[in-house]
N, C-alpha and C. Protein backbone atom coordinates (compact mmCIF):
# COMPACT_ATOMS: atom_id res chain seq x y z
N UNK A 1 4.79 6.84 -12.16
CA UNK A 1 6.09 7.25 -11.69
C UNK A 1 6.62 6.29 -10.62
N UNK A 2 5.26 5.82 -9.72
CA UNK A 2 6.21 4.93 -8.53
C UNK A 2 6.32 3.60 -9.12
N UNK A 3 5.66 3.01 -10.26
CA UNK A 3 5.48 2.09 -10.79
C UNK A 3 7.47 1.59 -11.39
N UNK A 4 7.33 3.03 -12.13
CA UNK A 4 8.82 3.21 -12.51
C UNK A 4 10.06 2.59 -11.61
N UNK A 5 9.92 3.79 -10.67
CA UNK A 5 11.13 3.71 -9.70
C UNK A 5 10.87 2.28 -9.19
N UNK A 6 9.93 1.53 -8.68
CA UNK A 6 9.59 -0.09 -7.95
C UNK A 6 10.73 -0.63 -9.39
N UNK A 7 10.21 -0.66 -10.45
CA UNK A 7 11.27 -1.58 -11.68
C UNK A 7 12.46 -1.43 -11.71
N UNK A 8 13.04 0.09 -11.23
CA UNK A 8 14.45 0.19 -11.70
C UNK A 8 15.14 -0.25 -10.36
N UNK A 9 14.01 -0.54 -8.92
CA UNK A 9 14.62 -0.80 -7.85
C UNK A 9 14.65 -2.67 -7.87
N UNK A 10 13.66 -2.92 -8.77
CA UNK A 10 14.38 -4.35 -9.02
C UNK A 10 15.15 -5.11 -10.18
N UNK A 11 14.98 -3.84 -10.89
CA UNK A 11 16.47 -4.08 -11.58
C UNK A 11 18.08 -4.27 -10.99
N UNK A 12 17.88 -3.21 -10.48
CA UNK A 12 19.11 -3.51 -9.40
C UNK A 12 18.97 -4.00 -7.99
N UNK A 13 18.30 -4.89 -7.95
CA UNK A 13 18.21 -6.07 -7.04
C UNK A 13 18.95 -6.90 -7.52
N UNK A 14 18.13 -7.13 -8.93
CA UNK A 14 18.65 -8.51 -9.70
C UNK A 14 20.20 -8.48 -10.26
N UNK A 15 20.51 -7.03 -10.21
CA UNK A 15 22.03 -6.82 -10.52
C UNK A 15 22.96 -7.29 -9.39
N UNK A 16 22.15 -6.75 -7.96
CA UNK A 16 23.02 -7.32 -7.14
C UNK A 16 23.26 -8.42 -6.31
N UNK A 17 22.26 -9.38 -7.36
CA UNK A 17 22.17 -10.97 -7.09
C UNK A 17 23.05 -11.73 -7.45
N UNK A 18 23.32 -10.89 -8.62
CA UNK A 18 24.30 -11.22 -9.51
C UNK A 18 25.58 -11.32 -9.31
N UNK A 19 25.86 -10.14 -9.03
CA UNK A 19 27.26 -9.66 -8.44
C UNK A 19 27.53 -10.42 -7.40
N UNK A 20 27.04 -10.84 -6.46
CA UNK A 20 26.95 -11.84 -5.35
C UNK A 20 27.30 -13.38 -5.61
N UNK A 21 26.64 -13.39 -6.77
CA UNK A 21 27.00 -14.83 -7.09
C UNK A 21 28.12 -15.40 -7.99
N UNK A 22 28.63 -13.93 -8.23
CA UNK A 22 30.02 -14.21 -9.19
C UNK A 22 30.77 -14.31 -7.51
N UNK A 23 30.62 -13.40 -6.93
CA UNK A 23 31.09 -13.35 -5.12
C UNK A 23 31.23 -15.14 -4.60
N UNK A 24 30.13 -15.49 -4.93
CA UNK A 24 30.29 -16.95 -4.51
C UNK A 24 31.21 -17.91 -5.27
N UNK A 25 30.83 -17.50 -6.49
CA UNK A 25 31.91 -18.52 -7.31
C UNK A 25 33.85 -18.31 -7.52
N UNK A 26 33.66 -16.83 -7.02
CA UNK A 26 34.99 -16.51 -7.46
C UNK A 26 35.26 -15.92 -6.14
N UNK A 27 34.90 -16.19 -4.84
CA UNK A 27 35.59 -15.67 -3.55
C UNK A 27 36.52 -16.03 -2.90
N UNK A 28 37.33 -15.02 -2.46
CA UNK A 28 39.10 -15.90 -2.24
C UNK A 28 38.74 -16.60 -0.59
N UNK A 29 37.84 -16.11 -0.20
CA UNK A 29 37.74 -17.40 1.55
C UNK A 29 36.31 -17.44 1.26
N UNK A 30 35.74 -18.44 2.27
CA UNK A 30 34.43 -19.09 2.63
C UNK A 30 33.91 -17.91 3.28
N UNK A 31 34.21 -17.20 4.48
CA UNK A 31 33.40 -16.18 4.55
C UNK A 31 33.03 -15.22 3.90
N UNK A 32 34.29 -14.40 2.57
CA UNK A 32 32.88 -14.06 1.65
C UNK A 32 31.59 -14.42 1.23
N UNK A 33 32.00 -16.07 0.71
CA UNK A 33 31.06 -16.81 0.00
C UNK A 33 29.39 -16.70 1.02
N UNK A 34 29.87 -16.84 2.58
CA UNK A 34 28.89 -16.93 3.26
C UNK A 34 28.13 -15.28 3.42
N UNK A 35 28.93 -14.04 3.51
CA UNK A 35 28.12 -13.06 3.24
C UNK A 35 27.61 -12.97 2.40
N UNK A 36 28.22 -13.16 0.84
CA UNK A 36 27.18 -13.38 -0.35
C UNK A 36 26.62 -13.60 0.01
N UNK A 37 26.04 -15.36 0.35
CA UNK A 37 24.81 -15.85 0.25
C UNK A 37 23.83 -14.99 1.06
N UNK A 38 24.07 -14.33 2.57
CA UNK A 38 23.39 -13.78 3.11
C UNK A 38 22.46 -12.64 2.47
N UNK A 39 23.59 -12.12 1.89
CA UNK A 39 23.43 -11.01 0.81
C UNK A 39 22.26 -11.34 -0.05
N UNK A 40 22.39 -12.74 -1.05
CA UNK A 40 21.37 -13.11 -1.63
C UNK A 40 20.08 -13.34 -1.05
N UNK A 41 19.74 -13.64 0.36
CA UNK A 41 18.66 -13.75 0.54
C UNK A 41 17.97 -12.43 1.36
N UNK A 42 18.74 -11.40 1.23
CA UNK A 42 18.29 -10.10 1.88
C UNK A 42 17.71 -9.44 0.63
N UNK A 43 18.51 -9.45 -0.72
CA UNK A 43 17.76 -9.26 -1.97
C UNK A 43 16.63 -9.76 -2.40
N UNK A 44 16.47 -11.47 -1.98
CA UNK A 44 15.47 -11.57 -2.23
C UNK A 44 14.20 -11.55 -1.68
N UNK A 45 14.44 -11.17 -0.27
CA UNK A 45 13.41 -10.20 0.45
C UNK A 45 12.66 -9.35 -0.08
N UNK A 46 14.00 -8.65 -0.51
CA UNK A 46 13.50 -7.13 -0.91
C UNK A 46 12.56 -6.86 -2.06
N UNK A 47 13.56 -8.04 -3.00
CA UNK A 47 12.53 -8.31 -4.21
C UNK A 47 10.98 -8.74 -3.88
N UNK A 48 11.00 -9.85 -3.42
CA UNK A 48 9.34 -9.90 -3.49
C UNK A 48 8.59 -9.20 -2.41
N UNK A 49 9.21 -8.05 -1.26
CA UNK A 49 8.34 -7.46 -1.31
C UNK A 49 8.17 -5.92 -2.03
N UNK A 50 8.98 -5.72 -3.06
CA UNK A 50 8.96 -4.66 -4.10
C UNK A 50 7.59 -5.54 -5.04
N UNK A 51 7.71 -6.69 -5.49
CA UNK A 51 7.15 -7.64 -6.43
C UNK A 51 5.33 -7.29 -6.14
N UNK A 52 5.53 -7.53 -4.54
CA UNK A 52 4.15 -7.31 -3.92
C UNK A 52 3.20 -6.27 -3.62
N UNK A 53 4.66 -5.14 -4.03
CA UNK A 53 3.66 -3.39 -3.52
C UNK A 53 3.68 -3.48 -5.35
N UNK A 54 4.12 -4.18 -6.41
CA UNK A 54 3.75 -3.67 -7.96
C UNK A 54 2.31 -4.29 -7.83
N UNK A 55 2.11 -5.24 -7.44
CA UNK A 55 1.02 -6.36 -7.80
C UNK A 55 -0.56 -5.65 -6.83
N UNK A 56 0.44 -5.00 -5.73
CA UNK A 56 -0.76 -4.81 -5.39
C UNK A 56 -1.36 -5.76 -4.02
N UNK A 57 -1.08 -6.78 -3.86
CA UNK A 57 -1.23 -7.80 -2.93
C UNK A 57 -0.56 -7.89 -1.56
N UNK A 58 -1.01 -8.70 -1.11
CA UNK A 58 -0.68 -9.24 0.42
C UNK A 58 0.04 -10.70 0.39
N UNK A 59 -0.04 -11.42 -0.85
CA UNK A 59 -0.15 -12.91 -0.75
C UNK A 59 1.48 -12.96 -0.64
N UNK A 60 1.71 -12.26 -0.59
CA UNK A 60 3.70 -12.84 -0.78
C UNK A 60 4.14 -12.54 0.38
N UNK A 61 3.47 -12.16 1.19
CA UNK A 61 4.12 -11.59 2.89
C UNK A 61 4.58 -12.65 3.80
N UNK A 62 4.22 -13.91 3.50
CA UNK A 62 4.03 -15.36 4.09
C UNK A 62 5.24 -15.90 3.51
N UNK A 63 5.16 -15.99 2.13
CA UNK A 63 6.76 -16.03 1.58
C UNK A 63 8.31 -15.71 2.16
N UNK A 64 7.97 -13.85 2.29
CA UNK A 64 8.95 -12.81 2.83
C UNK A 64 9.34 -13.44 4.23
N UNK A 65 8.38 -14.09 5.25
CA UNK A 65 8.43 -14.42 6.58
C UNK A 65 9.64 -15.71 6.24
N UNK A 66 8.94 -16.65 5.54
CA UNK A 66 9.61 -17.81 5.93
C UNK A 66 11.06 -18.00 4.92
N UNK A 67 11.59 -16.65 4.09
CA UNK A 67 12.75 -16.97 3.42
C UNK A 67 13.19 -16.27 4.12
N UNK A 68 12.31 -15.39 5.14
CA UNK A 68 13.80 -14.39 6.15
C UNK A 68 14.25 -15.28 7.23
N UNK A 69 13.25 -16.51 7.71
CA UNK A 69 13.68 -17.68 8.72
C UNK A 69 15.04 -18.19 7.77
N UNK A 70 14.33 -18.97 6.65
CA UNK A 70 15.14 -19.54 6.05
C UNK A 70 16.63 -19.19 5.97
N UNK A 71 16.77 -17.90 5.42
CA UNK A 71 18.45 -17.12 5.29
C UNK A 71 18.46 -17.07 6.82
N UNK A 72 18.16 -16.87 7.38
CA UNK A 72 18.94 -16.88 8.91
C UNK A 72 19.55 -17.92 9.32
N UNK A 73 18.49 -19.13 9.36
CA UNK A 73 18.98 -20.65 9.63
C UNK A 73 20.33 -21.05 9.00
N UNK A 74 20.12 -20.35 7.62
CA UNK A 74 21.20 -21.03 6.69
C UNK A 74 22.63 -20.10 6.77
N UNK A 75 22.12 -18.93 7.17
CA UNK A 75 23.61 -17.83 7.87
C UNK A 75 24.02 -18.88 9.39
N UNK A 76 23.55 -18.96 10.10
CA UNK A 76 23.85 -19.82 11.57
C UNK A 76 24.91 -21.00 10.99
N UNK A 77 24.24 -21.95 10.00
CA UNK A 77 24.39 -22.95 9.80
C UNK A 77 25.92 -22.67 9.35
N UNK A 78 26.23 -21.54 8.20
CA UNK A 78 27.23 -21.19 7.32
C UNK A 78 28.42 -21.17 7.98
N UNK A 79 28.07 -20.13 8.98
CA UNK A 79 28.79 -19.40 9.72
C UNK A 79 29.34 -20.42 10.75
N UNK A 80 29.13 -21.52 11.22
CA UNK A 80 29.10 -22.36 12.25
C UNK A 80 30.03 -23.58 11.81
N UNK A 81 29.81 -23.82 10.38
CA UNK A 81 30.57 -24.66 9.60
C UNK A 81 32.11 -23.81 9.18
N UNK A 82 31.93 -22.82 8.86
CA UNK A 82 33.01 -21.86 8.54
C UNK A 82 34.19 -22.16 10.10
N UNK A 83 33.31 -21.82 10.97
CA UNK A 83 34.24 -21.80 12.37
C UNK A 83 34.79 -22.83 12.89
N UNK A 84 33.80 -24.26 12.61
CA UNK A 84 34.26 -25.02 13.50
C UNK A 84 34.39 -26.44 12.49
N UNK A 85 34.25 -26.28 11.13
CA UNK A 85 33.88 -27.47 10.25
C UNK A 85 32.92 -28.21 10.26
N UNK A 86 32.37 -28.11 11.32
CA UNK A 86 30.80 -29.17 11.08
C UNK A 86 29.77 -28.58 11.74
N UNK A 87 28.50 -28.46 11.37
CA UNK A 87 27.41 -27.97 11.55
C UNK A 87 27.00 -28.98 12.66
N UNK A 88 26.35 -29.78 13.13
CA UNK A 88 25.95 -30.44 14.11
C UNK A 88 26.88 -30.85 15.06
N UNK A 89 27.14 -30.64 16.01
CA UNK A 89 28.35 -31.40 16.88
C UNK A 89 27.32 -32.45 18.01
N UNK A 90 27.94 -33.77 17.90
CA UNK A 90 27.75 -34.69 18.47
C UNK A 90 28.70 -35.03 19.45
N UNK A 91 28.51 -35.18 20.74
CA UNK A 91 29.57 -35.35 22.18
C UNK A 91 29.82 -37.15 21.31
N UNK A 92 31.15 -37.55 21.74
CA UNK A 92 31.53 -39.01 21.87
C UNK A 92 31.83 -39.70 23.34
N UNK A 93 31.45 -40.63 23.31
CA UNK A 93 32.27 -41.31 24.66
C UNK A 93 33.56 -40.99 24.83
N UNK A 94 34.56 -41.15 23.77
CA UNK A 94 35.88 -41.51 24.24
C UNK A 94 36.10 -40.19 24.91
């Protein structure tokens, strides 16, 4: 039974990966596009650690850590470019 409900909860993970990424391709401003993506990597959290209570294991927890760094970095990054056009700002002399 919990085996069940874990599948139909990543079924609709993967549905709403989906939906997200039509979000990206067809979003009328950049900050949708950038919640999507956020969106996408909160799903895929979720997914592998749904993936990891089917399997049974521990080994994907190391994964879960460094794609939740990852989507953060890349929300900062998004979000920063969205505001100001460029991700790194460099001071000039003049």
């Amino acid at each position: 039974m919990v085996e069940k409900i874990l599948l139909v909860a990543l079924t609709l993970f993967a549905i709403s990966i989906a939906i997200a990424l039509i979000r990206i391709f067809k979003g009328p401003s950049m900050p949708d596009r950038a919640v999507a993506l956020d969106m996408i990597g909160v799903n895929l959290i979720s997914m592998i650690a749904v993936i990891s209570i089917v399997l049974k294991t521990k080994a994907f927890l190391e994964a879960i850590l460094i794609l939740g760094i990852l989507a953060f970095i890349s929300t900062i990054a998004i979000s920063k470019y969205v505001e100001r056009g460029v991700i790194v700002e460099r001071k000039s002399d003049n």
